[in-house]
C-alpha atoms as a PDB file:
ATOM      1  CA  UNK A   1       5.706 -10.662   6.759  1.00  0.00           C
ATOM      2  CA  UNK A   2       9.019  -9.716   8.798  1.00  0.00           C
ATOM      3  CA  UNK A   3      10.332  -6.424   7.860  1.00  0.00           C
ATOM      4  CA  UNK A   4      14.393  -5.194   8.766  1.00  0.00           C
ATOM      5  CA  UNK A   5      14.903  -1.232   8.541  1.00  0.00           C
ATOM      6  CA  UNK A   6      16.527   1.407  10.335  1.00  0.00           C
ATOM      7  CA  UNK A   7      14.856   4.469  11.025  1.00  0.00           C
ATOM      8  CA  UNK A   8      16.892   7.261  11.682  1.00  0.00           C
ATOM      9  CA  UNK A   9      19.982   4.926  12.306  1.00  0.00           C
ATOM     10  CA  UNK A  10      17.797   3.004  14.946  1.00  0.00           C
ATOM     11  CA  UNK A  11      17.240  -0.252  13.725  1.00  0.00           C
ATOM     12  CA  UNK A  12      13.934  -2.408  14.045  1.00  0.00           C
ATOM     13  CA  UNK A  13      12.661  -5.863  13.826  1.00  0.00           C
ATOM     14  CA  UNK A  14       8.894  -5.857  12.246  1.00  0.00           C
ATOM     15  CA  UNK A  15       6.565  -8.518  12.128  1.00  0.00           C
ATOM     16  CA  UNK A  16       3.187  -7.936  10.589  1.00  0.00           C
ATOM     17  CA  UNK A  17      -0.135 -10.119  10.038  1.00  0.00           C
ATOM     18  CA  UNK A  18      -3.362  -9.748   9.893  1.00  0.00           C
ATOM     19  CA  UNK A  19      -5.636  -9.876  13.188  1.00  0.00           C
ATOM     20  CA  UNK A  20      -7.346 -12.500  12.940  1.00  0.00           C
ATOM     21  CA  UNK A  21      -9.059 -12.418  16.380  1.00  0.00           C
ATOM     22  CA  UNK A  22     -10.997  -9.177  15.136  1.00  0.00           C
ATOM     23  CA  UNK A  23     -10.557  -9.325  11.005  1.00  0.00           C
ATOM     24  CA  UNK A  24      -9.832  -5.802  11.026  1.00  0.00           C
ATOM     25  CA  UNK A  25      -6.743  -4.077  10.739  1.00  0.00           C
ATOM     26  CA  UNK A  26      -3.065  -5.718  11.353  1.00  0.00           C
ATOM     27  CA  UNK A  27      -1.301  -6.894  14.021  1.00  0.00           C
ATOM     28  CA  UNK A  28       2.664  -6.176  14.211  1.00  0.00           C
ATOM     29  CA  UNK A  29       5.427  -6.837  16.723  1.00  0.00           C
ATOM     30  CA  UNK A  30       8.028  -4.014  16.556  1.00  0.00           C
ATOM     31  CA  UNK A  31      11.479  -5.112  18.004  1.00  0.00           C
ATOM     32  CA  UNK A  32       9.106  -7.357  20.473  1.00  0.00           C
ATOM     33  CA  UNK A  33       6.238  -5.029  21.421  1.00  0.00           C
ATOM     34  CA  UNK A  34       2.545  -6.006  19.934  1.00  0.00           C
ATOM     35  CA  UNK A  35       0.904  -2.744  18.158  1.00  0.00           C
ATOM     36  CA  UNK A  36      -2.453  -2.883  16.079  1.00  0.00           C
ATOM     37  CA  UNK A  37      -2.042  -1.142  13.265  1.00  0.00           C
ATOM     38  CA  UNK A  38      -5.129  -0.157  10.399  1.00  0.00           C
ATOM     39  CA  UNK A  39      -5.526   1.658   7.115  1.00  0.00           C
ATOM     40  CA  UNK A  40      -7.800   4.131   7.333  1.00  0.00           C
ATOM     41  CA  UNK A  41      -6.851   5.541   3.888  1.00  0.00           C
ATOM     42  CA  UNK A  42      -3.673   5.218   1.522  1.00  0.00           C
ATOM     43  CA  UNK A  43      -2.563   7.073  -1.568  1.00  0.00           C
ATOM     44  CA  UNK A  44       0.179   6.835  -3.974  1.00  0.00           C
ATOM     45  CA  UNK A  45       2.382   8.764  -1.461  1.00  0.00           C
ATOM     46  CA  UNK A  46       0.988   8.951   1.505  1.00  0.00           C
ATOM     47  CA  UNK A  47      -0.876   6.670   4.277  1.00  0.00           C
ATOM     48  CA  UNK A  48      -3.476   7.425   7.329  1.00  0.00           C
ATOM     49  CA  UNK A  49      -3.011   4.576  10.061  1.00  0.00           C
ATOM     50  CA  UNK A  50      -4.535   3.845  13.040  1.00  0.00           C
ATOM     51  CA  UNK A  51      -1.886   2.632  15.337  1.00  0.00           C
ATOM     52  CA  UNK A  52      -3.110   1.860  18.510  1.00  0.00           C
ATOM     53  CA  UNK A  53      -6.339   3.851  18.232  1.00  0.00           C
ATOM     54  CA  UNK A  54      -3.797   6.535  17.833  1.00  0.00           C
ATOM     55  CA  UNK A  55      -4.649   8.687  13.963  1.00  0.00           C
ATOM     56  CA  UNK A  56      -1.364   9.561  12.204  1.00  0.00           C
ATOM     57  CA  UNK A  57      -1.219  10.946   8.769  1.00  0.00           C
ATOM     58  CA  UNK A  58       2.411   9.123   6.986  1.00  0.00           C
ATOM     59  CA  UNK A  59       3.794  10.718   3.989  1.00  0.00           C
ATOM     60  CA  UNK A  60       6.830   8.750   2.036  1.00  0.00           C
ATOM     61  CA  UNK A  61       9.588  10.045  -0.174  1.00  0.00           C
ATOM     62  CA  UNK A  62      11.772   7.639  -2.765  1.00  0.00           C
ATOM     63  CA  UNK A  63      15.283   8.571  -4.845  1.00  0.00           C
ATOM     64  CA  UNK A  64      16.091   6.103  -7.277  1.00  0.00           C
ATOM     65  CA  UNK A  65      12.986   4.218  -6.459  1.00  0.00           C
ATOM     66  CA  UNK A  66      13.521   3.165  -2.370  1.00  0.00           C
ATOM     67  CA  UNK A  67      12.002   4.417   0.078  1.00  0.00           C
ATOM     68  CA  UNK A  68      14.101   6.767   1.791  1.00  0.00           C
ATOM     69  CA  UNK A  69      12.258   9.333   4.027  1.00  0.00           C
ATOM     70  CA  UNK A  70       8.748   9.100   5.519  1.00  0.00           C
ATOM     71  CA  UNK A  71       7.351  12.221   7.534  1.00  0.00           C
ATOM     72  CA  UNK A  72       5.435  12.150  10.285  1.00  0.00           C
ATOM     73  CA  UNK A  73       3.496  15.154  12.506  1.00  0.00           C
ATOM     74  CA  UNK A  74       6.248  17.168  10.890  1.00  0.00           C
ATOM     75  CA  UNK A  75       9.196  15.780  11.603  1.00  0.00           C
ATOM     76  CA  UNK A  76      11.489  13.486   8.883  1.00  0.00           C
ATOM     77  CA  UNK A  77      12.277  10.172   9.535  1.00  0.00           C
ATOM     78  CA  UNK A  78      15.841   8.530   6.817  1.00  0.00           C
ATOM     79  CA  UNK A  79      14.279   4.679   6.159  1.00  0.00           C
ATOM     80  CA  UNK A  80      16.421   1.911   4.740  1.00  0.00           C
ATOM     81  CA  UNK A  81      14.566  -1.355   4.220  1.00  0.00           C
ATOM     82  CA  UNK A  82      15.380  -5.060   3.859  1.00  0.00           C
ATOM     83  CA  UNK A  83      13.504  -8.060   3.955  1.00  0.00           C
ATOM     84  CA  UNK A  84      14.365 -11.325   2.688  1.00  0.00           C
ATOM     85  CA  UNK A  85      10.976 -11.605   1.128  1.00  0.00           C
ATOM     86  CA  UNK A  86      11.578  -8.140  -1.284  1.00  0.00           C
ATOM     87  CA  UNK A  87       9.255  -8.690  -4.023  1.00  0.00           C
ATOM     88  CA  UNK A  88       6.103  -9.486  -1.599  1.00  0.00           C
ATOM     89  CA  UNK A  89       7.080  -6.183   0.428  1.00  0.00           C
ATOM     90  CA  UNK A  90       7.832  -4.226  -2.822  1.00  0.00           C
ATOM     91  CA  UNK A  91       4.383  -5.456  -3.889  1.00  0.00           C
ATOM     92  CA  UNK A  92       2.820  -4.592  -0.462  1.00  0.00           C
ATOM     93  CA  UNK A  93       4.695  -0.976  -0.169  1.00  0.00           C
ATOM     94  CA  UNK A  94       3.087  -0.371  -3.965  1.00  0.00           C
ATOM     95  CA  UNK A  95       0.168  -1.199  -3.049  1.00  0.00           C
ATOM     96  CA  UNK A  96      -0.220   1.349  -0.494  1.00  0.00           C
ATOM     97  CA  UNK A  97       1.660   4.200  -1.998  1.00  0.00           C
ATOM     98  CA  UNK A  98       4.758   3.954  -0.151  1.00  0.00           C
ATOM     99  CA  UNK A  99       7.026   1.709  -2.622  1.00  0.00           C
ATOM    100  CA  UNK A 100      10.687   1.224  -2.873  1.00  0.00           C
ATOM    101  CA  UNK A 101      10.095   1.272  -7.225  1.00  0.00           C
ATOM    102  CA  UNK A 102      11.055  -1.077  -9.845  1.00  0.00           C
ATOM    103  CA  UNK A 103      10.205  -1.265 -13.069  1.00  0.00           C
ATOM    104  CA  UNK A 104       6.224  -1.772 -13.706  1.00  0.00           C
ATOM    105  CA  UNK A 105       4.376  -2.436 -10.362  1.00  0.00           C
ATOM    106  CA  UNK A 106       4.934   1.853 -10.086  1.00  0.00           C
ATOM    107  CA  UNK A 107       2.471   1.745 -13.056  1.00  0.00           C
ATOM    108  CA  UNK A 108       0.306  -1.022 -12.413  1.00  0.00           C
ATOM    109  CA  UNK A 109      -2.972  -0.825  -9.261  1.00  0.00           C
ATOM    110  CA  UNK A 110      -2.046  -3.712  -6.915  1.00  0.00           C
ATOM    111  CA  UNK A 111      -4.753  -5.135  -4.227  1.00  0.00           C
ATOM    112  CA  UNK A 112      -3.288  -3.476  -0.873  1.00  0.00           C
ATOM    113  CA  UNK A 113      -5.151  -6.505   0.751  1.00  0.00           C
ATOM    114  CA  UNK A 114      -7.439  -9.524  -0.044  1.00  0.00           C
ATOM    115  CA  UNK A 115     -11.102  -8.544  -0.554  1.00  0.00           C
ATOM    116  CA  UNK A 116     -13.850  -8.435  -2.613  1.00  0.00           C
ATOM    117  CA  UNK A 117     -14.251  -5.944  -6.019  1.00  0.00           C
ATOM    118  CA  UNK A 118     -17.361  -3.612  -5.325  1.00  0.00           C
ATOM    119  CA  UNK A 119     -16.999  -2.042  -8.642  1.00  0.00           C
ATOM    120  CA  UNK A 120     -14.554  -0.818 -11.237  1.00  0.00           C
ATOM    121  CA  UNK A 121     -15.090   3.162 -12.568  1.00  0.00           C
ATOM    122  CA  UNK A 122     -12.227   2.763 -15.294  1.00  0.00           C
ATOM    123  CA  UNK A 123     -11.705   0.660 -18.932  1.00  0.00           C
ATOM    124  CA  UNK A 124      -9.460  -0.207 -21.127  1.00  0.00           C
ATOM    125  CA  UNK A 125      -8.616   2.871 -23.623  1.00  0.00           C
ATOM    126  CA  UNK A 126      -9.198   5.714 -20.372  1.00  0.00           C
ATOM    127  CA  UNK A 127      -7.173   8.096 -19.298  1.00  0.00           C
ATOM    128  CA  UNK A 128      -6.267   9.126 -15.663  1.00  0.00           C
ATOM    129  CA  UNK A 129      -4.726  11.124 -13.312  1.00  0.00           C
ATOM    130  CA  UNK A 130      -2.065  10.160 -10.333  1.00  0.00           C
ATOM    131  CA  UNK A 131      -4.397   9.057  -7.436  1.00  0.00           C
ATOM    132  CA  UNK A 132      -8.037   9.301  -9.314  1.00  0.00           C
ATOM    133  CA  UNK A 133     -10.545   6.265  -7.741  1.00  0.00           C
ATOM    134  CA  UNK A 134     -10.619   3.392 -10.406  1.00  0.00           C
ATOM    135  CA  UNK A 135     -11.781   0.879  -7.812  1.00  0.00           C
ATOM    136  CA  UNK A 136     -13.737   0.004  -4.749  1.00  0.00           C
ATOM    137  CA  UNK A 137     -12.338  -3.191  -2.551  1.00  0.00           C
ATOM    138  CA  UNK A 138     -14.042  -4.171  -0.394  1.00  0.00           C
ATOM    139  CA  UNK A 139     -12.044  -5.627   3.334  1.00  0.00           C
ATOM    140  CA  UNK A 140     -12.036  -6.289   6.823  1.00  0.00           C
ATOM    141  CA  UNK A 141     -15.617  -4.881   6.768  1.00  0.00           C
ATOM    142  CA  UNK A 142     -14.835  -1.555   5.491  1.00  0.00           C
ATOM    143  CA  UNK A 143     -14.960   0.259   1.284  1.00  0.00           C
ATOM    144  CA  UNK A 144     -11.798   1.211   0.436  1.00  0.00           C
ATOM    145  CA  UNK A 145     -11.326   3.607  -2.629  1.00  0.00           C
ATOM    146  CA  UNK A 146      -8.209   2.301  -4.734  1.00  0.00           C
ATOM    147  CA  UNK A 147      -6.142   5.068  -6.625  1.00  0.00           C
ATOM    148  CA  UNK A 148      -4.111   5.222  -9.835  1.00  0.00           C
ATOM    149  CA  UNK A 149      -0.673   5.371  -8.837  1.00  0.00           C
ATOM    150  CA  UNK A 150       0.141   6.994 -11.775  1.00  0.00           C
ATOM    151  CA  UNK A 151      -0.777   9.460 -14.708  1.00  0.00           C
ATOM    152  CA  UNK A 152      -2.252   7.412 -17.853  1.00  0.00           C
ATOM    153  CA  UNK A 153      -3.806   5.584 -19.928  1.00  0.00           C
ATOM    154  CA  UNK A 154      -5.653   2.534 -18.738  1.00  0.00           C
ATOM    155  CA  UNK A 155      -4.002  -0.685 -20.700  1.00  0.00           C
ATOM    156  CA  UNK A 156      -5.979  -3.604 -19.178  1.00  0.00           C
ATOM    157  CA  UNK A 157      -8.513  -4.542 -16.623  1.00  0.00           C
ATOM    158  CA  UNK A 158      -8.170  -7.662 -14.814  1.00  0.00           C
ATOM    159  CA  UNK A 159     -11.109  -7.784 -12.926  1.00  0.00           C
ATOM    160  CA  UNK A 160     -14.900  -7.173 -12.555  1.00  0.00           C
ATOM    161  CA  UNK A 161     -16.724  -6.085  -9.234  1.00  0.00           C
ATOM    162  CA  UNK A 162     -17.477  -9.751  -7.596  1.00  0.00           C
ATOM    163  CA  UNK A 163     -14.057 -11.036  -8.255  1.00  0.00           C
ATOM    164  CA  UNK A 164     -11.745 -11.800  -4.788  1.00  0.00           C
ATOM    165  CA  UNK A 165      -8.499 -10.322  -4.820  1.00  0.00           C
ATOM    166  CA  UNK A 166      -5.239 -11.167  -2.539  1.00  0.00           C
ATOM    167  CA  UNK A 167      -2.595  -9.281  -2.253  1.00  0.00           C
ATOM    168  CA  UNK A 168      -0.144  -8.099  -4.735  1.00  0.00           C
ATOM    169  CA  UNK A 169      -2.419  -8.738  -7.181  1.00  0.00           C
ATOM    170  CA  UNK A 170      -2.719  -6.890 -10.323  1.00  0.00           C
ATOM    171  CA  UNK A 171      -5.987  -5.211 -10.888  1.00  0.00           C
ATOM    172  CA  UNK A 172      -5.564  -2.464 -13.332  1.00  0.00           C
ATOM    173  CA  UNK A 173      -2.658  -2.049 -15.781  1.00  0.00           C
ATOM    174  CA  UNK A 174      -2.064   1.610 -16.773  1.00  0.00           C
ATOM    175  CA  UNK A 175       0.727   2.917 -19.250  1.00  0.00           C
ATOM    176  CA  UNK A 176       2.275   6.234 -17.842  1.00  0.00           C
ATOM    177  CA  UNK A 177       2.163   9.607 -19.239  1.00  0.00           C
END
């Protein structure tokens, strides 16, 4: 997936795919240097990466649904993205709690990446709260905990621990509150 933005008025060329070579994590070429990058954890506003073996903790800000400012060890970065591709990165940036907005994919629980459903802890009819667990996913080796990315009431379920998932795909539809 290539990515266009400018940080801070500095602009940068991303390219980002999975590693292969190890199955864990991501591999992306910012403005021509290789960095690995891996979730560690994500929530509907913030994300933990490993990039580099270094630990950062990311949170992200939106007006008007786009992504505008993500902090970072204090410090506030201004973050205009574009990317031919929008709706995959839309889904992608939804997925792990740092999306530009639109319409229902704030509402609905999108598969961050492809993996396998350990188990489901939410039905149809059930309330919950911004960032409650309503999923486990399993990936790249590792049990990720999936949040609600918003207040609600559960609408559907579309899938059952066993099921693969890719990414962008809708697991859990929830009507907001």
């Amino acid at each position: 997936m290539k990515i266009i933005t400018d940080i801070n008025d500095e602009h940068f060329d991303i390219d980002i795919h999975v590693d292969t070579a190890t199955e864990e994590g991501f591999l992306a070429t910012v403005n021509g240097r290789q960095v690995h990058m891996r979730i560690i954890e994500h929530k509907p506003t913030s994300l933990t990466l490993s990039i580099d073996g270094h630990v950062g903790f990311y949170e992200f800000r939106k007006d008007k649904g786009r992504l505008v400012e993500v902090i970072h060890a204090n410090r506030s970065f201004r973050s205009d993205m574009k990317n031919p591709q929008q709706d995959s990165l839309e889904k992608l940036l939804e997925a792990m709690g740092a999306g530009m907005g639109g319409g229902s994919a704030e509402t609905n629980v999108v598969a961050p990446m492809p993996g396998k459903v350990l188990g489901v802890s939410c039905k149809p009819g059930e309330k919950v709260e911004l960032g409650q667990i309503v999923l486990v996913l399993e990936a790249m080796k590792m049990e990720n905990e999936i949040g609600s990315v918003c207040e609600g009431t559960v609408r559907k379920v579309n899938i059952k621990a066993g099921d693969t998932v890719a990414v962008g795909d809708v697991l859990i539809e929830v009507d907001p509150q």
